[in-house]
Protein backbone atom coordinates (compact mmCIF):
# COMPACT_ATOMS: atom_id res chain seq x y z
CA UNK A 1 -58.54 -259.03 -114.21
CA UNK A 2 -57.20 -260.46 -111.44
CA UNK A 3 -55.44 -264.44 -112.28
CA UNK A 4 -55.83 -266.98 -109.12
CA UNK A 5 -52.83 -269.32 -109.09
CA UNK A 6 -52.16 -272.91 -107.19
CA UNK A 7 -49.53 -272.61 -104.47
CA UNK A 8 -47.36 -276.26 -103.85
CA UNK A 9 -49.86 -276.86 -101.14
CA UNK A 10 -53.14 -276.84 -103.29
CA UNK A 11 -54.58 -273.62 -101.89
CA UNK A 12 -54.99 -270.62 -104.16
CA UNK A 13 -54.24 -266.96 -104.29
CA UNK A 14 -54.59 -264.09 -106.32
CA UNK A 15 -51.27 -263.46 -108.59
CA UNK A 16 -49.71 -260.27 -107.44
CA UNK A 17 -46.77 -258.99 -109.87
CA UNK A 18 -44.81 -257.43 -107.06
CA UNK A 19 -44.27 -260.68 -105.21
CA UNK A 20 -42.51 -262.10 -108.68
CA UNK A 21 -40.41 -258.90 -108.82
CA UNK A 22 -39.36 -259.46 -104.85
CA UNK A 23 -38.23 -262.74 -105.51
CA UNK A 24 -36.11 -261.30 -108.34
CA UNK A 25 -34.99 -258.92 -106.88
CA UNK A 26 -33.64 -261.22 -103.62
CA UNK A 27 -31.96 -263.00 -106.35
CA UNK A 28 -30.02 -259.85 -107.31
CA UNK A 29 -31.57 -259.60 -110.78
CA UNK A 30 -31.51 -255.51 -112.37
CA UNK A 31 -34.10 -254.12 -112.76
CA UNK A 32 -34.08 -254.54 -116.71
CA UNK A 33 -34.01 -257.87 -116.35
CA UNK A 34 -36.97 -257.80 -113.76
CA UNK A 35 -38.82 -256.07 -116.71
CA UNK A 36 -38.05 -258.36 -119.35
CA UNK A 37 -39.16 -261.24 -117.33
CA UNK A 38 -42.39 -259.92 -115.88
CA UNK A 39 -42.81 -258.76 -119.55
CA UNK A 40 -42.72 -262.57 -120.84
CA UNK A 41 -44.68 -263.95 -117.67
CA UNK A 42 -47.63 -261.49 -117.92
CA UNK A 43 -49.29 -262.93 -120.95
CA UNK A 44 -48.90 -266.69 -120.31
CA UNK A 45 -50.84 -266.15 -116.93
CA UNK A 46 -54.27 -267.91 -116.51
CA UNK A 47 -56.34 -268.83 -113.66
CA UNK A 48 -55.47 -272.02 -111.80
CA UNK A 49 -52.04 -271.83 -113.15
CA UNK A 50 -49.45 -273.16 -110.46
CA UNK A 51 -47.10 -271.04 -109.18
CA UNK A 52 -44.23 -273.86 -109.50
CA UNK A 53 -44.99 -273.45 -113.65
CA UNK A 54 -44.44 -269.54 -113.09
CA UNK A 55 -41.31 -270.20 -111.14
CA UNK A 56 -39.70 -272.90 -113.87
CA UNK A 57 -40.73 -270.04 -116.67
CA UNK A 58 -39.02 -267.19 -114.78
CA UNK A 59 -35.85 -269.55 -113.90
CA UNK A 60 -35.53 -270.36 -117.77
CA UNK A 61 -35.62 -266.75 -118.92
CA UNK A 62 -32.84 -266.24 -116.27
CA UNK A 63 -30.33 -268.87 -117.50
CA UNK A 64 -30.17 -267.55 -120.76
CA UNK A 65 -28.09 -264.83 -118.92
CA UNK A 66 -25.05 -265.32 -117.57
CA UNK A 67 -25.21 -263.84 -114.61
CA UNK A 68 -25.49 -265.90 -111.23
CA UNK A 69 -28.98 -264.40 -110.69
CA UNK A 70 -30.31 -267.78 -111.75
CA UNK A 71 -28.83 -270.08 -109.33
CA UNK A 72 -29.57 -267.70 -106.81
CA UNK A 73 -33.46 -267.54 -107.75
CA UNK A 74 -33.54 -271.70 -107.64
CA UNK A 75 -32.30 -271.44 -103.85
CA UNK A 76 -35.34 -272.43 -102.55
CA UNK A 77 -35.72 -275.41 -104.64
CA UNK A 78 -31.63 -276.13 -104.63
CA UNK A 79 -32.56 -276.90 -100.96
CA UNK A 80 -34.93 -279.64 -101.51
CA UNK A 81 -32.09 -281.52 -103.44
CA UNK A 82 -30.12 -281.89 -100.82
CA UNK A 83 -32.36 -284.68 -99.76
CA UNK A 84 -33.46 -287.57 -99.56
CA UNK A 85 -31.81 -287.52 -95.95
CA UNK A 86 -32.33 -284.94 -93.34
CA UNK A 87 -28.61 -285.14 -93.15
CA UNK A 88 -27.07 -282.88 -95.94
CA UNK A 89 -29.83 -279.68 -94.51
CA UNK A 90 -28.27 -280.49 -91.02
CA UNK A 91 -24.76 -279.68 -92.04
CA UNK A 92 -25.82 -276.93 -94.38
CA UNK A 93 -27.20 -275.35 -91.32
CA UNK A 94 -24.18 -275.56 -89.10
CA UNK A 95 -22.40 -274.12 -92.02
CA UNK A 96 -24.62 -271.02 -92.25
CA UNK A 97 -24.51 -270.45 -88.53
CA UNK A 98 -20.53 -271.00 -88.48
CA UNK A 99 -20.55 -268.11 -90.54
CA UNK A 100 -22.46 -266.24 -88.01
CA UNK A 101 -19.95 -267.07 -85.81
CA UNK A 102 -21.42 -269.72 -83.90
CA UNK A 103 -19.35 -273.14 -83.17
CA UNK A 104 -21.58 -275.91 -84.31
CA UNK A 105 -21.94 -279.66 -83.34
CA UNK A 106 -24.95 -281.84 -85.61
CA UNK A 107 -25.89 -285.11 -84.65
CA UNK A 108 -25.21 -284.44 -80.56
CA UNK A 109 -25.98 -287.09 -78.24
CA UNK A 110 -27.66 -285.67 -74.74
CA UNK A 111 -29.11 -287.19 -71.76
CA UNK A 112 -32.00 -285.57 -70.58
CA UNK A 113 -34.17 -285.92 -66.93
CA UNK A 114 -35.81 -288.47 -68.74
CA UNK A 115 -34.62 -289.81 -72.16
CA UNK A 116 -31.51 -289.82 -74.50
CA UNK A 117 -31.80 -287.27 -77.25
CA UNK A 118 -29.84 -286.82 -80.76
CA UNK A 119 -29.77 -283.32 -81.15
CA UNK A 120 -29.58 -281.96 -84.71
CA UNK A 121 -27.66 -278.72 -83.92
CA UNK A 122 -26.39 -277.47 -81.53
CA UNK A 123 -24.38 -273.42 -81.80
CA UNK A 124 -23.00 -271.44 -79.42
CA UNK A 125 -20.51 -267.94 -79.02
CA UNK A 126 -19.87 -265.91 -76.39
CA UNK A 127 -23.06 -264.83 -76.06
CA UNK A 128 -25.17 -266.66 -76.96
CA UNK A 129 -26.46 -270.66 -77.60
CA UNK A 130 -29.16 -272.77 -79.16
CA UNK A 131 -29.92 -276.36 -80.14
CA UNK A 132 -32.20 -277.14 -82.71
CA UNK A 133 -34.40 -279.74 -84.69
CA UNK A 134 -34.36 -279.51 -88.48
CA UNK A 135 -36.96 -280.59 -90.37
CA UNK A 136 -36.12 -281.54 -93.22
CA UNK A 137 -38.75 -281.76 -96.64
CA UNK A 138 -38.21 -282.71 -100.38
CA UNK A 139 -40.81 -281.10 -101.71
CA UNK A 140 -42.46 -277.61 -101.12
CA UNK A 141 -46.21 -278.01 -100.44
CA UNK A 142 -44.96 -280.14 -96.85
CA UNK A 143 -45.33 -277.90 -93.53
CA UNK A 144 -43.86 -278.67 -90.11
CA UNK A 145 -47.04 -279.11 -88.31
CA UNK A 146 -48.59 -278.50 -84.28
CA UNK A 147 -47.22 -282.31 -83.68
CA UNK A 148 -43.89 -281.02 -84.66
CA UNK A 149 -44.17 -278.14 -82.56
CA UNK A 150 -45.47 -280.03 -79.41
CA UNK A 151 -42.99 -282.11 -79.52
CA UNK A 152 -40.12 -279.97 -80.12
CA UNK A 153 -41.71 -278.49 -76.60
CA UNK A 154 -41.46 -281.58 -74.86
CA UNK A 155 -38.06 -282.49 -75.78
CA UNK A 156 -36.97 -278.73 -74.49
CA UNK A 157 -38.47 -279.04 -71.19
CA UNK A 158 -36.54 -282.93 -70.29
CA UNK A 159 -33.20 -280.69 -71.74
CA UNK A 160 -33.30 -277.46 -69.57
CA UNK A 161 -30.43 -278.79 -67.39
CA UNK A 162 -28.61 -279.89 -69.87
CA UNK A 163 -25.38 -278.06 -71.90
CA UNK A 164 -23.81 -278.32 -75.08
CA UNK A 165 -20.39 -277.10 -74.08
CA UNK A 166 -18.41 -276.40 -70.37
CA UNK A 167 -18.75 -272.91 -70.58
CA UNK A 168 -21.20 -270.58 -69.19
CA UNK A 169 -23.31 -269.48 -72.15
CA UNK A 170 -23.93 -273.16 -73.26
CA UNK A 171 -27.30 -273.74 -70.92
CA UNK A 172 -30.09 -275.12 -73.20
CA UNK A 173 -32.36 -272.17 -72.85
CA UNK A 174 -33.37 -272.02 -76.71
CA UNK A 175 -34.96 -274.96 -78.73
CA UNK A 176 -35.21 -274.06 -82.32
CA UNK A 177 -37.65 -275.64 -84.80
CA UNK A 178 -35.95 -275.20 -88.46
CA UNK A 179 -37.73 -276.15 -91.61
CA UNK A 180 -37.14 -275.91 -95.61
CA UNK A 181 -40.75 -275.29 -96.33
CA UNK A 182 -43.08 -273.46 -93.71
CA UNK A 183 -45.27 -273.83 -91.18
CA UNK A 184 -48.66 -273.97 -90.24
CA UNK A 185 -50.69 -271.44 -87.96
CA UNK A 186 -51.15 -273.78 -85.18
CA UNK A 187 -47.43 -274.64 -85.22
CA UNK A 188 -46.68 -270.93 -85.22
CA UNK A 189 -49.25 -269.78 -82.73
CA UNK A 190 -48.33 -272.62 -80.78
CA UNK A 191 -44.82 -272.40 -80.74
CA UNK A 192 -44.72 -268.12 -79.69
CA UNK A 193 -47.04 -269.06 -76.80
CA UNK A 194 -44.31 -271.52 -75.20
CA UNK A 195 -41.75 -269.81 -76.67
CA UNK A 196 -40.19 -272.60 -79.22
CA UNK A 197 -38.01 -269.93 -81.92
CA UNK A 198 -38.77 -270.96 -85.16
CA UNK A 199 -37.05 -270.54 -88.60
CA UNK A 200 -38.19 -271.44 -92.20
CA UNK A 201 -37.80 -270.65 -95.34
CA UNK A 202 -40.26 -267.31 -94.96
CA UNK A 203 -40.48 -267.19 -90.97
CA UNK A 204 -40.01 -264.86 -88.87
CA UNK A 205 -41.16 -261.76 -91.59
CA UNK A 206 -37.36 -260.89 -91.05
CA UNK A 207 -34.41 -262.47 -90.86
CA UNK A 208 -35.61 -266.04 -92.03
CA UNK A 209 -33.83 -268.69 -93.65
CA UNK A 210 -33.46 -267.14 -97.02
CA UNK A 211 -32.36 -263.71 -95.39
CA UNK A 212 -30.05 -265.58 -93.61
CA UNK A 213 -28.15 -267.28 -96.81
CA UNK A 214 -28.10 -264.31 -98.72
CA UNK A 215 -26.47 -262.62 -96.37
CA UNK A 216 -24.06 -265.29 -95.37
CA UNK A 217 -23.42 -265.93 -99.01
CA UNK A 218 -23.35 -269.74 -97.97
CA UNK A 219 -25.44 -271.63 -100.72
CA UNK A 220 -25.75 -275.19 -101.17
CA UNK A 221 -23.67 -276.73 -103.69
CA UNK A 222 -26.83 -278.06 -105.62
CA UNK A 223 -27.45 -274.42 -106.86
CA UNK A 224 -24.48 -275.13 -109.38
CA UNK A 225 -26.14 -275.78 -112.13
CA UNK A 226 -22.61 -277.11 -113.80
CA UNK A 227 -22.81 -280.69 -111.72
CA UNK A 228 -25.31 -283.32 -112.52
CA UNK A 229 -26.97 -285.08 -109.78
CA UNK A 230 -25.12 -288.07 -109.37
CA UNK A 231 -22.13 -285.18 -109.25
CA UNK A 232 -23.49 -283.40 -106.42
CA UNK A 233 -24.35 -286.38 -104.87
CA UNK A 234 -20.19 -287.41 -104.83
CA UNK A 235 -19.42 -284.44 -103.09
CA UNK A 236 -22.19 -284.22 -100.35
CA UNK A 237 -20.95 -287.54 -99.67
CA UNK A 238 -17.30 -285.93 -99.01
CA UNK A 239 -18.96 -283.20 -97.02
CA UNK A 240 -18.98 -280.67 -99.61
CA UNK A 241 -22.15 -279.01 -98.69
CA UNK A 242 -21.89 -275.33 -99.88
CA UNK A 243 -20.53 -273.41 -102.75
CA UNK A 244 -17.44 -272.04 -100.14
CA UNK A 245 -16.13 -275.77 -99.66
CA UNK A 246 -15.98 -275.91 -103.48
CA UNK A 247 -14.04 -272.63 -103.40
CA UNK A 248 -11.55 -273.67 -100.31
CA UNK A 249 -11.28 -277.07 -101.78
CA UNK A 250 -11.39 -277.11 -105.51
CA UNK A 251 -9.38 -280.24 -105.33
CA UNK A 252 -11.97 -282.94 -104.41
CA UNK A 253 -13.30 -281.82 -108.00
CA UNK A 254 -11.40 -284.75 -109.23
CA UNK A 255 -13.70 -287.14 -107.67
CA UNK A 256 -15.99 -286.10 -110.34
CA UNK A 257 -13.61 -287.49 -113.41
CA UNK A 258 -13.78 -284.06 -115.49
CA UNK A 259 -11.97 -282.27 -117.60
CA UNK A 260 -9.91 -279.24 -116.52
CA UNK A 261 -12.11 -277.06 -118.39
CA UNK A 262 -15.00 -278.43 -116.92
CA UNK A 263 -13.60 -278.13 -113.36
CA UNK A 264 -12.92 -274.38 -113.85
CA UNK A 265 -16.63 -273.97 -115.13
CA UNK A 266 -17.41 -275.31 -111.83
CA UNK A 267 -15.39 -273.16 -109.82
CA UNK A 268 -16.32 -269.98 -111.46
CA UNK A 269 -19.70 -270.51 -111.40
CA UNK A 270 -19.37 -270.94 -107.18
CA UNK A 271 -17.18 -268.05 -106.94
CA UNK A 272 -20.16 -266.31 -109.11
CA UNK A 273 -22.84 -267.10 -106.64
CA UNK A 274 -20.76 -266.41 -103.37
CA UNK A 275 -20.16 -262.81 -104.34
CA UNK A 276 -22.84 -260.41 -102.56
């Protein structure tokens, strides 16, 4: 019999087992371990359940491996804690598109035909550029809406003769819209009629946000599940945004006051997640 569950934004939907085993299998879970969870999930399903409850239940039977497969399954939410500022997700992104290849600016000042504008991102290479606005939510059921859309628009059009760098390539031809969370219809139908690219955590079907990490391999550091949160907190506030600045700079560790076995805990368990 089919089992209706409550997405993060109060609407419902029918449960469908394959969509659990996808997001296990994005983790990098085996399939025996797909099997055993599903396994444990199937009976404790019931109508109205939220989906959040099936997520914590799946994450728990994870950990009690020790494989990285967990940390890489709590992505999603491991992106929500890098809040409460829009700030953290800004550098996180210029991070992941670094490792694209792109050279990245955040927080660039531009003057427009008609107004100043702090632009969160800005990327370019040789062939190509983009600035963007990142929008930024701590929890899932959020969306970046029409007004965020519309405005995104706006801001594009009093930027067209505007560049990020001296070179060729770096006219503002692309405004991005990226979110944590989603959007809604009209922000999406909106946004491909004026052509506004945007990026979430499921958008475009391909090549969205969580394609995009995985195959970077450029996690944030609050997937370690080794640091606390006033831990993770010290070193965002040093700029140590991913699991790679853990790895290339083990030593601002000591910030944290641990022990030496405790510090290599921590830098295993990064090395662990980077590895595709």
């Amino acid at each position: 019999m089919p089992i209706l569950v409550t997405k993060a934004d109060g609407s419902k939907e029918y449960f469908k087992i394959e969509k659990l085993r996808r997001s296990l299998r994005r983790a990098g879970a085996q399939p025996d371990e797909i099997n055993q969870v599903v396994a444990q999930i199937n009976p404790t399903l019931s109508d109205g359940m939220k989906t959040d409850v099936i997520y914590r239940t799946a994450f728990d039977l994870l950990r009690q491996g020790e494989s990285p497969v967990a940390a890489r399954y709590s992505l999603r939410r491991a992106l929500f804690h890098l809040g409460p500022t829009g700030f953290p997700f800004e550098r996180f992104l210029a991070k992941l598109f670094t490792a694209d290849g792109y050279e990245t600016q955040v927080g660039l000042m531009l003057e427009g035909n008609c107004a100043e504008h702090e632009i969160d991102i800005a990327a370019y290479k040789k062939d190509h550029s983009f600035v963007a606005e990142a929008k930024f939510h701590a929890r899932p059921g959020i969306k970046s809406d029409l007004q965020v859309a519309m405005y995104s628009y706006a801001r594009f059009l009093d930027l067209k003769n505007q560049k990020i760098c001296n070179q060729d390539v770096c006219g503002i031809n692309e405004f991005w819209i990226i979110t944590n969370t989603k959007f809604t219809s009209a922000a999406r139908k909106y946004a491909n009629c004026v052509g506004i690219p945007l990026l979430s955590w499921d958008y475009p079907k391909k090549n969205n946000l969580h394609d995009r990490i995985q195959k970077a391999g450029i996690y944030p550091v609050t997937v370690l599940h080794s640091l606390s949160a006033n831990q993770i907190k010290t070193l965002i506030a040093r700029d140590i945004i991913t699991c790679r600045d853990v790895i290339s700079n083990p030593s601002v560790l000591r910030h944290l006051h641990i022990s030496t076995k405790k510090h290599e805990a921590i830098l295993q368990e990064a090395k662990d997640i980077c590895v595709s």
